[in-house]
Protein backbone atom coordinates (compact mmCIF):
# COMPACT_ATOMS: atom_id res chain seq x y z
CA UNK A 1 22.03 27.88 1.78
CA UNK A 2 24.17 29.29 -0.75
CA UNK A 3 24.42 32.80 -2.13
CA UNK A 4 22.91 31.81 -5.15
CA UNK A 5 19.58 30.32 -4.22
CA UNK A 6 16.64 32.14 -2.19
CA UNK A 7 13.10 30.57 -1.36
CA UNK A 8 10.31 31.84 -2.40
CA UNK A 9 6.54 31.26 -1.88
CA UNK A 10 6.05 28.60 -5.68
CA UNK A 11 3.22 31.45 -7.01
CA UNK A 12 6.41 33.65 -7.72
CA UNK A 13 7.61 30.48 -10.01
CA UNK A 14 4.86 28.76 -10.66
CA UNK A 15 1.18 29.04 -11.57
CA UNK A 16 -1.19 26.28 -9.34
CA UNK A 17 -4.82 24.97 -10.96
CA UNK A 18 -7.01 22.71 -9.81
CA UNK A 19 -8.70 20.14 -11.27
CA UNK A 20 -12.03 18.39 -12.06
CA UNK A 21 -14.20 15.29 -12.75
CA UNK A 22 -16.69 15.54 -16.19
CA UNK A 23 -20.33 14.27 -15.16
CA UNK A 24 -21.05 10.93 -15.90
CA UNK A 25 -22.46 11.12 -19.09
CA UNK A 26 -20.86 8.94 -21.69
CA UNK A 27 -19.99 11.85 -23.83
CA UNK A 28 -17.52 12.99 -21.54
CA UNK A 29 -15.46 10.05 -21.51
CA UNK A 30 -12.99 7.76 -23.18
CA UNK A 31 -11.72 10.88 -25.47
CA UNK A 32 -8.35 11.73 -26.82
CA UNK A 33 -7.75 13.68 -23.90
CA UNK A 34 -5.41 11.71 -20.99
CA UNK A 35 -7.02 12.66 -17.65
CA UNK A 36 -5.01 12.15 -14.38
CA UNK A 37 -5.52 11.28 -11.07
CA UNK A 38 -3.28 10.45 -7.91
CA UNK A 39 -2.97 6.46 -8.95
CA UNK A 40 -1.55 7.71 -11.71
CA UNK A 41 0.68 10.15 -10.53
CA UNK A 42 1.52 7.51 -7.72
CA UNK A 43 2.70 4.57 -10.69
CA UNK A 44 5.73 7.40 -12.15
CA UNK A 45 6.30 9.55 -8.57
CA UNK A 46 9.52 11.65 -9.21
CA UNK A 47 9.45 10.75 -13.20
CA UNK A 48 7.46 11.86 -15.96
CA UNK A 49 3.69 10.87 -16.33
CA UNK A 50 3.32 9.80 -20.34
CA UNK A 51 0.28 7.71 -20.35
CA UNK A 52 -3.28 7.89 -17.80
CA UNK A 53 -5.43 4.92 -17.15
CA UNK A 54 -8.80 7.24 -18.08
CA UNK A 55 -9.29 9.97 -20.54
CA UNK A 56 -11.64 12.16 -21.45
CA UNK A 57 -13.04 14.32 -24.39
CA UNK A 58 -13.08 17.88 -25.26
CA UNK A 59 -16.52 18.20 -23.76
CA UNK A 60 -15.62 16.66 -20.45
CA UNK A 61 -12.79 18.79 -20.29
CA UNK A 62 -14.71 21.81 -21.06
CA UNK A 63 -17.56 20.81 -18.47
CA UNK A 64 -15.94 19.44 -15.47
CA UNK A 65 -11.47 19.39 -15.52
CA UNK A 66 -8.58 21.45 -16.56
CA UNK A 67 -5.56 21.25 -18.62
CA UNK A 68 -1.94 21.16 -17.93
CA UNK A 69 0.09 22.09 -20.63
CA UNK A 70 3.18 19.11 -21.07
CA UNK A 71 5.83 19.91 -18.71
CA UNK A 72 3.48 21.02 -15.96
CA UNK A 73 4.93 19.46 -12.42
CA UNK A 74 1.39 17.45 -11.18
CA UNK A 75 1.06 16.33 -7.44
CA UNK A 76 -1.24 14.45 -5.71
CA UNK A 77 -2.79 17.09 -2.95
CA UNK A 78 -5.29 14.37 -1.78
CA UNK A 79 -5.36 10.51 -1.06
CA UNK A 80 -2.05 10.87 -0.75
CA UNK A 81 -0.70 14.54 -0.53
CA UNK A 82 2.86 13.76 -2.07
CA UNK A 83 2.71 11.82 -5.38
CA UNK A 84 4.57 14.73 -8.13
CA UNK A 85 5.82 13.88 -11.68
CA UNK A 86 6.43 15.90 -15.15
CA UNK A 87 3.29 15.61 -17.16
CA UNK A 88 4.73 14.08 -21.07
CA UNK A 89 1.92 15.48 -22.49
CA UNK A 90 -0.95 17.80 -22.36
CA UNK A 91 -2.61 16.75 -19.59
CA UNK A 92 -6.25 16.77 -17.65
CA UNK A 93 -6.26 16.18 -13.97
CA UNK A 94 -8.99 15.22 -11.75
CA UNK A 95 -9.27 17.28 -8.08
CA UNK A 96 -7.34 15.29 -6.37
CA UNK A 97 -4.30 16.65 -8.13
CA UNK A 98 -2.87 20.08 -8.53
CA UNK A 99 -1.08 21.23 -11.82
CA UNK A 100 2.24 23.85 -11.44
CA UNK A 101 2.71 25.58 -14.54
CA UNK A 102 6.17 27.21 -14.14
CA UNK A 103 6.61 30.56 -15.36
CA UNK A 104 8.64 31.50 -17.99
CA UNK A 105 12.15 32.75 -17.48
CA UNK A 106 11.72 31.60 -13.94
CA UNK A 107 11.26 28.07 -13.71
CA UNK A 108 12.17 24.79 -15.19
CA UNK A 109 9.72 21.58 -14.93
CA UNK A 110 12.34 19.07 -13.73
CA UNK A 111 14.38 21.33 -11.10
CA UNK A 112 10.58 22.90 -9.79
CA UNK A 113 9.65 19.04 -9.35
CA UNK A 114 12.67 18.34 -7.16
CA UNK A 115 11.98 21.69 -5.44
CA UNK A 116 8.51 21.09 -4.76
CA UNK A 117 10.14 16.97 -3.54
CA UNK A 118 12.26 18.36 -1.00
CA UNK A 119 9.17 20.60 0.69
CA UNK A 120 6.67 17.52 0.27
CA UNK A 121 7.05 17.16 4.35
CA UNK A 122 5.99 20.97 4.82
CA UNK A 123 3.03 20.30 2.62
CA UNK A 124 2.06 16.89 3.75
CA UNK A 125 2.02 19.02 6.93
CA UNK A 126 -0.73 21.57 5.81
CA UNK A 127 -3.25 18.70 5.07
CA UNK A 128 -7.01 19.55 6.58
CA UNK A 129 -9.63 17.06 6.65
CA UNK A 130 -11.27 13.80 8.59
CA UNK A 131 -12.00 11.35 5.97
CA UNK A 132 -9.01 12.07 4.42
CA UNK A 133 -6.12 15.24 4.55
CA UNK A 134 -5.67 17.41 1.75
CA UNK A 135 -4.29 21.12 0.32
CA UNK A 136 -6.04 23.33 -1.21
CA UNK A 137 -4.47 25.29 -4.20
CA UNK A 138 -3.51 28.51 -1.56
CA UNK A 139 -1.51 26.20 0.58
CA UNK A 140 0.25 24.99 -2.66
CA UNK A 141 1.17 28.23 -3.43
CA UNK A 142 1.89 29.24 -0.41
CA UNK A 143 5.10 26.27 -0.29
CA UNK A 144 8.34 27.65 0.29
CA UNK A 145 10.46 26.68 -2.56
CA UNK A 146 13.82 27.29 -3.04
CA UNK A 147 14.92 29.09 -6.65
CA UNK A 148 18.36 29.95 -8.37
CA UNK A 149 19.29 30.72 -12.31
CA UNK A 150 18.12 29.19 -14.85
CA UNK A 151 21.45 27.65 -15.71
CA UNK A 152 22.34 26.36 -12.47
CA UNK A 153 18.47 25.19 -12.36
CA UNK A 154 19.10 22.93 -15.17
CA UNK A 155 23.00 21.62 -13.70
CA UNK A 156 21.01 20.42 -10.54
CA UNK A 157 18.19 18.50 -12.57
CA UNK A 158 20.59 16.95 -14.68
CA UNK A 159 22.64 16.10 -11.93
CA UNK A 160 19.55 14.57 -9.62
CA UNK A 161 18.43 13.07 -12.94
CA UNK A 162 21.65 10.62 -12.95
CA UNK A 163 21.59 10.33 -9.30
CA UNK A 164 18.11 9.54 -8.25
CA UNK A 165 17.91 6.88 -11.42
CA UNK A 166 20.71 5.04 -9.70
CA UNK A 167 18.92 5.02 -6.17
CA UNK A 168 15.84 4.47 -7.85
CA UNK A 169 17.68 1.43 -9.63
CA UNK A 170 18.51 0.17 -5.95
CA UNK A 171 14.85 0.61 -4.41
CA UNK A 172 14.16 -1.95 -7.48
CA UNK A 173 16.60 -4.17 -6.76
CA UNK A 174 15.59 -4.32 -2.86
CA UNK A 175 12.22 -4.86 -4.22
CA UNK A 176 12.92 -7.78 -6.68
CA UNK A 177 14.63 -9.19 -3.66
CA UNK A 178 11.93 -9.20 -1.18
CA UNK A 179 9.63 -10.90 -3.82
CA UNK A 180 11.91 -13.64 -4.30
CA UNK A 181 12.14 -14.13 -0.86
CA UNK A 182 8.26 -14.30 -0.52
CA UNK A 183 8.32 -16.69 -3.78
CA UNK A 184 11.24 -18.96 -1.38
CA UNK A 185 8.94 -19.21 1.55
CA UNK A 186 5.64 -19.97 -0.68
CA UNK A 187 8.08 -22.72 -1.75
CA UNK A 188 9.09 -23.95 1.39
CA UNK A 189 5.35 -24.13 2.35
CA UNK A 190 4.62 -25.96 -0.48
CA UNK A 191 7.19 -28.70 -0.51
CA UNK A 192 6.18 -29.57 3.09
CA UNK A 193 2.80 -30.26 2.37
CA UNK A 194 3.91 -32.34 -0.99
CA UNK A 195 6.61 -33.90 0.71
CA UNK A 196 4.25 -35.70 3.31
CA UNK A 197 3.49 -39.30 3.20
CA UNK A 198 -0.52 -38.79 4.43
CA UNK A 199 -3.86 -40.06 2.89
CA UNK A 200 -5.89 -36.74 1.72
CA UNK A 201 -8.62 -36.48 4.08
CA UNK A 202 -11.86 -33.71 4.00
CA UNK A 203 -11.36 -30.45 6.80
CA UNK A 204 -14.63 -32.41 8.30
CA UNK A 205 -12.25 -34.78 9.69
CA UNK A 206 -9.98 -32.60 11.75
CA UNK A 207 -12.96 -29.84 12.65
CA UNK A 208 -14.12 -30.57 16.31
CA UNK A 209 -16.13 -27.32 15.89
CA UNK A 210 -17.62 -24.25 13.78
CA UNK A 211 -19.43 -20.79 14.98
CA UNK A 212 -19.83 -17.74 14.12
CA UNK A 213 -20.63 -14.39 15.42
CA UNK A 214 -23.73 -11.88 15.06
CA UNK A 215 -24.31 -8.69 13.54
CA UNK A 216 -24.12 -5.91 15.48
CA UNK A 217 -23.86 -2.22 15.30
CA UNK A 218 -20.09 -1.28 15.49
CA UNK A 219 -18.35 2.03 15.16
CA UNK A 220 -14.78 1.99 13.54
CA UNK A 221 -13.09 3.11 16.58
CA UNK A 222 -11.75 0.52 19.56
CA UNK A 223 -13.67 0.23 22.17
CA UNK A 224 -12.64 1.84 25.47
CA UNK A 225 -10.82 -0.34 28.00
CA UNK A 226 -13.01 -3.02 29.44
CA UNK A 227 -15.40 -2.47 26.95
CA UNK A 228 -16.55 -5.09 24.52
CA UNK A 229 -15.24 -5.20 20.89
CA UNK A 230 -16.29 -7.03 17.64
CA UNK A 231 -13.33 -8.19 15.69
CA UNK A 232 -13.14 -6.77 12.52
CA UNK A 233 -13.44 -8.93 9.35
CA UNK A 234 -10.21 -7.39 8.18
CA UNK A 235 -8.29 -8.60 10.87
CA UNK A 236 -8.02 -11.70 9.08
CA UNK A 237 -6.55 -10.22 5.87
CA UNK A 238 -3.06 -10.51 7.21
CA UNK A 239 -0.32 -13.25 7.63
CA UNK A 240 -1.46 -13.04 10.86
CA UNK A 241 -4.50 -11.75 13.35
CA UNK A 242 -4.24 -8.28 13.65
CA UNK A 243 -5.76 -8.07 17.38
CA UNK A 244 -5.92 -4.18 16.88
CA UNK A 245 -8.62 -4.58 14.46
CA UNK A 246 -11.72 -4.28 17.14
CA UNK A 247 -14.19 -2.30 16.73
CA UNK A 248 -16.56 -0.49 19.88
CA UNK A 249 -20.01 -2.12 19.79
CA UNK A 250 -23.03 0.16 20.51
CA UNK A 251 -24.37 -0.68 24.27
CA UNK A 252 -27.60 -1.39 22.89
CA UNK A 253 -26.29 -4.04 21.38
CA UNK A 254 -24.08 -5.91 23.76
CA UNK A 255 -26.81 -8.46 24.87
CA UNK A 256 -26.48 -9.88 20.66
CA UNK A 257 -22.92 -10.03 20.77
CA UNK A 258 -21.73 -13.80 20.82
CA UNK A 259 -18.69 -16.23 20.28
CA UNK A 260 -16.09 -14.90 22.01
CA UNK A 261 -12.67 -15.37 20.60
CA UNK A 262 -10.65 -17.94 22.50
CA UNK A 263 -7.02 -19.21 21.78
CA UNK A 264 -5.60 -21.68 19.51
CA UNK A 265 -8.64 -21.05 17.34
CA UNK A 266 -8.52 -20.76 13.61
CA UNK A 267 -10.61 -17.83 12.61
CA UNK A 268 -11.79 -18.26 8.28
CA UNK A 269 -13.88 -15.61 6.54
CA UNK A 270 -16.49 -16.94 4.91
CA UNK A 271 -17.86 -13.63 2.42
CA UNK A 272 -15.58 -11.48 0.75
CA UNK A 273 -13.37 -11.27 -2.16
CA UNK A 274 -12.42 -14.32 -4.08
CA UNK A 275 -9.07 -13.64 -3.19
CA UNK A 276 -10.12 -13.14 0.44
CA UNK A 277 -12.48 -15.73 1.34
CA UNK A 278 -11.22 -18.40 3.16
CA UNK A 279 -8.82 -16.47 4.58
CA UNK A 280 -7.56 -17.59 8.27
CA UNK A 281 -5.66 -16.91 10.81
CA UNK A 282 -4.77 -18.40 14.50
CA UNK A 283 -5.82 -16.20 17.74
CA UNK A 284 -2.66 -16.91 19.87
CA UNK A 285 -3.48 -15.69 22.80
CA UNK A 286 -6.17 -14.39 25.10
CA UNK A 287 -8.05 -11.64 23.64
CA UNK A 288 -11.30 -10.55 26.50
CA UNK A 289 -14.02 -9.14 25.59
CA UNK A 290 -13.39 -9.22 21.58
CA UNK A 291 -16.49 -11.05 20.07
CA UNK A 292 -16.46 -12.60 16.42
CA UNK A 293 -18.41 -10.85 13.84
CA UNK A 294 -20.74 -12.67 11.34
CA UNK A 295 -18.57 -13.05 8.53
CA UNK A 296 -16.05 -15.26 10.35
CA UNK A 297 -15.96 -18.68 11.44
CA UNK A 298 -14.24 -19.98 14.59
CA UNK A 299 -12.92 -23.07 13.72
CA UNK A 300 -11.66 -26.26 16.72
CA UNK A 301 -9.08 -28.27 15.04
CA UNK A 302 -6.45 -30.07 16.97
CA UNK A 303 -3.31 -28.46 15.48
CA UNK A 304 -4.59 -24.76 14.28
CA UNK A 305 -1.10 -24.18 13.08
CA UNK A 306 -1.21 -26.70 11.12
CA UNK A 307 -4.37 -26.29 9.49
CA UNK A 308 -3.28 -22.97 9.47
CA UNK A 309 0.19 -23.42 6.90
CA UNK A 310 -2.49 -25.39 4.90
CA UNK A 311 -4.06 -22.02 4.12
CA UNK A 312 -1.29 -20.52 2.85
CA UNK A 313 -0.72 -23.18 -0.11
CA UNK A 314 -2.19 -23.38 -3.73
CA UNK A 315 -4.36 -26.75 -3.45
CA UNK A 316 -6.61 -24.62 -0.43
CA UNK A 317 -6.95 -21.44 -2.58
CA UNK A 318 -7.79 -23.62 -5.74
CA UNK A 319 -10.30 -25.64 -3.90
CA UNK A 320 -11.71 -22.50 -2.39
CA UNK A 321 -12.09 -20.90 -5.94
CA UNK A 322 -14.08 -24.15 -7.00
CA UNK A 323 -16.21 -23.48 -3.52
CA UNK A 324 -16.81 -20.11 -2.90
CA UNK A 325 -20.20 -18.71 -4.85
CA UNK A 326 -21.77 -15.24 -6.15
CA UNK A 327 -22.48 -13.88 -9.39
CA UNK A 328 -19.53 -11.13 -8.34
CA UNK A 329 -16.16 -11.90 -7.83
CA UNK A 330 -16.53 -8.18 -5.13
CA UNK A 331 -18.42 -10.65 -2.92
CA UNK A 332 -17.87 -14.63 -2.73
CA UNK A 333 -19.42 -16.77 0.11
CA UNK A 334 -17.98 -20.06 1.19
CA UNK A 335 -20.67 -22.60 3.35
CA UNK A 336 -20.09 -24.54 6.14
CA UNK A 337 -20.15 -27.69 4.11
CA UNK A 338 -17.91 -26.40 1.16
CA UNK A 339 -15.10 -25.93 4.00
CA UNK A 340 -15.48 -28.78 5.62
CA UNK A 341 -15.34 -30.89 2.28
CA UNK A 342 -11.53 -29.24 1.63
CA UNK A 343 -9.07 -31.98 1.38
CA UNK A 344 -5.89 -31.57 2.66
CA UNK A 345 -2.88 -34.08 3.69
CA UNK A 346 -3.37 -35.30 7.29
CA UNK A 347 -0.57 -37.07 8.74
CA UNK A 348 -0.55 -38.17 12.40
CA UNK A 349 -1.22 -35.26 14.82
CA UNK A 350 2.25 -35.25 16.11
CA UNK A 351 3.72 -34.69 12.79
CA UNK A 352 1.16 -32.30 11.97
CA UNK A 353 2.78 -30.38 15.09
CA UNK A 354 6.72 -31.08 13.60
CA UNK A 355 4.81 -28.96 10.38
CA UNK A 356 3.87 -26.45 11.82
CA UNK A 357 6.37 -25.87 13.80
CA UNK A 358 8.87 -26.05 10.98
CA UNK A 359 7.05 -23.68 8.53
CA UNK A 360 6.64 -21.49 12.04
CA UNK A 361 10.61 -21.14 12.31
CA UNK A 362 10.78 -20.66 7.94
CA UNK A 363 8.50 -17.28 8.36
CA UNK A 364 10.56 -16.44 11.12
CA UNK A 365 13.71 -16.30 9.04
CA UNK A 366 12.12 -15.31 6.18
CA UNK A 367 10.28 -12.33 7.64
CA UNK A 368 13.48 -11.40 9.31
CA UNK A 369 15.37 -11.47 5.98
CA UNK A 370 12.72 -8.99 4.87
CA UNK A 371 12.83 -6.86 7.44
CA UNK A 372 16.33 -6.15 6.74
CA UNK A 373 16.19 -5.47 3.39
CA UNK A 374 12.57 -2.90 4.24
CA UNK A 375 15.08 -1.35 6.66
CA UNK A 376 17.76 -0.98 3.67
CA UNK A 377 15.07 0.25 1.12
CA UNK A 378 13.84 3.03 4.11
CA UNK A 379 17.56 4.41 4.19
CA UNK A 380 17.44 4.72 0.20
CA UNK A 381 14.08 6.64 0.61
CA UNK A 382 15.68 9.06 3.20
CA UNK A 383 19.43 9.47 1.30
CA UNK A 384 17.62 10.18 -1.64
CA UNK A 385 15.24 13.02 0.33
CA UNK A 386 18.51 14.33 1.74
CA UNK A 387 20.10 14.43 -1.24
CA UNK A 388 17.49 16.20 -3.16
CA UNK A 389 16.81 18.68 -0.41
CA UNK A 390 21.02 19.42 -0.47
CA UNK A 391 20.82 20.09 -4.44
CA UNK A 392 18.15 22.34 -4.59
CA UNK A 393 19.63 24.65 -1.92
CA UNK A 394 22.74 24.51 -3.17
CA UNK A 395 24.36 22.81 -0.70
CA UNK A 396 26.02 20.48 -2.79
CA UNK A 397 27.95 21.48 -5.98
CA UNK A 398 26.93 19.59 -8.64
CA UNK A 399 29.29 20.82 -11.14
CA UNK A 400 32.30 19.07 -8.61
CA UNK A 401 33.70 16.00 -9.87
CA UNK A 402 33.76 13.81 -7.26
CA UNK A 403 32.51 10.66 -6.52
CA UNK A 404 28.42 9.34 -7.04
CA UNK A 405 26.47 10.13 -3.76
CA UNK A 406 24.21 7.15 -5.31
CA UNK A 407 27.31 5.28 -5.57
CA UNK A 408 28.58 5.66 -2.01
CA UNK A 409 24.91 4.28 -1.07
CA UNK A 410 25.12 1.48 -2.86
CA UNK A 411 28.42 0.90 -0.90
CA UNK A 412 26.74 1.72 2.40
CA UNK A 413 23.85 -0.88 1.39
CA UNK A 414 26.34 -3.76 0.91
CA UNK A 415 27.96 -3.17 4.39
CA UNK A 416 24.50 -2.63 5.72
CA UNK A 417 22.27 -5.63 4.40
């Protein structure tokens, strides 16, 4: 670290406060007064938070938060510790936040929020809890931050400022990428299903069989080896099944637990979300002693793949919102006889096979394509760390004029993806 520069615990820069929640009471809400919380800070991370999805009044903030003045650095010290951005405006918080006022003649807002960036890891580190981690406002003082003149406090924020904009640029770029590969594949799955010359048939047709599992008392923790599990209803949720989803089922229970998961089966939830219900996934592969729960079906069809890729396109999640019922879209349920009256193409079984085989090989190369580009978007995440961690300690000089760090990633990037 250079000369210049010395770390210090942030109460010598900075002033910490914690934050509140009003009560409930309508008359401490939907004020003039912008209240934050860690979605919030989560939407700008590393910018500067100007507007708050909630707010509150002068009461609420007098009975239950606290107020950071505009150009207070707020971070997210619970669910996540790490979120930090430059509060635009006077600003309440809730307690899952923690405002740093910086001191006067010590501190400015933008180079303490890269400081307090490059020593997220140390904090993140310093999280108690079980439900979920968090710092308290003596561990966020306690953060070793690194400090230097005013002047040179201000070159390396303006510096950072035009260099983290650039990778930030990039990380949206890499983003807009990945969707349009997602929007490719839903594509792909579409046009085989419209492309097939097959009379529209209800599921009834191709279902051999339906069950489901029981209730049973299940902790959220796997079972031990060669215990029995109950799948969780989440495992579902993905592109695929997620066999790590099982949950240990209390031994008084054991005796209830029924419909054991066996392969090439298509599992469907049948309660949840609108956008969840009807859900499915394949089991492919032998799974003992993992038991269905009783919000899933297991469903015998005679290409599960198949009926699978069917899933995935917009005529089954149209048909399912015309199906599914419940005065809440928190909690549709789809019968056994809505399912089975879905209509879907059904050509001859062996070209049902040549299907799924084909959109099999497409999320193959599609998920590969994305991987590469996560990878790329994981080595912007840790230049930029680097990078800030290097300016604040003045180990780079900003005041050089050399070449764009930002710009020799993007180079780096195009060799790498």
């Amino acid at each position: 670290m250079s000369s210049e520069f010395s770390i210090v615990p942030l109460r010598r820069i900075a002033r910490v406060k914690n934050g509140g929640t009003p009560g409930p009471d309508e008359s401490n809400w939907e004020g003039d007064v912008p209240w934050a919380t860690p979605v919030d800070l989560g939407r700008v991370h590393g910018g500067c938070l100007q507007t708050t999805e909630r707010s509150i009044t002068a009461m609420g903030l007098q009975s239950g938060s606290t107020l950071a003045p505009a150009g207070s650095v707020l971070i997210s010290s619970r669910a996540p510790i790490g979120y930090a951005a430059i509060a635009g405006m006077d600003t309440a918080f809730n307690q899952g936040c923690k405002a740093l006022i910086p001191l006067p003649g010590v501190s400015r807002p933008r180079f303490l929020k890269y400081a307090v960036e490059s020593q997220m890891s140390t904090l993140q580190a310093a999280g108690r809890g079980s439900t979920f981690t968090e710092v308290s406002a003596s561990d966020v003082a306690s953060l070793p931050i690194p400090v230097t003149s005013l002047d040179k406090q201000d070159w390396i924020a303006d510096y950072l400022d035009r260099e983290t904009a650039e990778i930030d640029a990039m990380a949206v770029e890499l983003d807009q990428a990945m969707d349009l590969i997602d929007e490719r594949f839903h594509a792909e799955v579409e046009q085989s299903f419209q492309s097939l010359d097959a009379p529209r048939m209800p599921l009834r047709s191709q279902i051999q069989s339906m069950t489901t599992g029981t209730s049973v008392t299940a902790a959220k923790f796997a079972p031990a080896a060669g215990e029995p599990g109950v799948l969780a209803t989440s495992a579902v949720f993905g592109d695929e099944l997620n066999e790590t989803a099982v949950k240990s089922v209390d031994p008084h229970e054991y005796v209830r637990l029924t419909c054991p998961l066996r392969i090439n089966t298509l599992l469907v939830s049948r309660m949840n979300t609108m956008n969840l219900v009807g859900k499915a996934v394949t089991v492919g592969r032998h799974l003992p002693d993992v038991y269905l729960p009783d919000r899933l079906w297991a469903v015998e069809v005679d290409v599960p793949r198949y009926i699978y890729w069917w899933t995935r396109s917009q005529s089954y999640r149209e048909q399912i919102r015309g199906l599914a019922v419940g005065a809440s879209d928190s909690m549709k349920t789809l019968s056994q006889q809505a399912f089975r009256s879905i209509t879907l193409p059904v050509p001859p079984v062996t070209q049902q096979i040549a299907v799924a085989a084909q959109l099999d090989e497409a999320a193959e190369r599609f998920s590969a394509l994305k991987a590469e580009l996560q990878e790329a978007k994981g080595l912007l995440e840790e230049r930029r760390a680097v990078l800030i961690s290097a300016a604040v300690t003045g180990q780079i000089d900003v005041s050089a004029q050399g070449s764009s760090a930002a710009g020799q990633l993007r180079d780096d990037l195009e060799v790498h993806v």
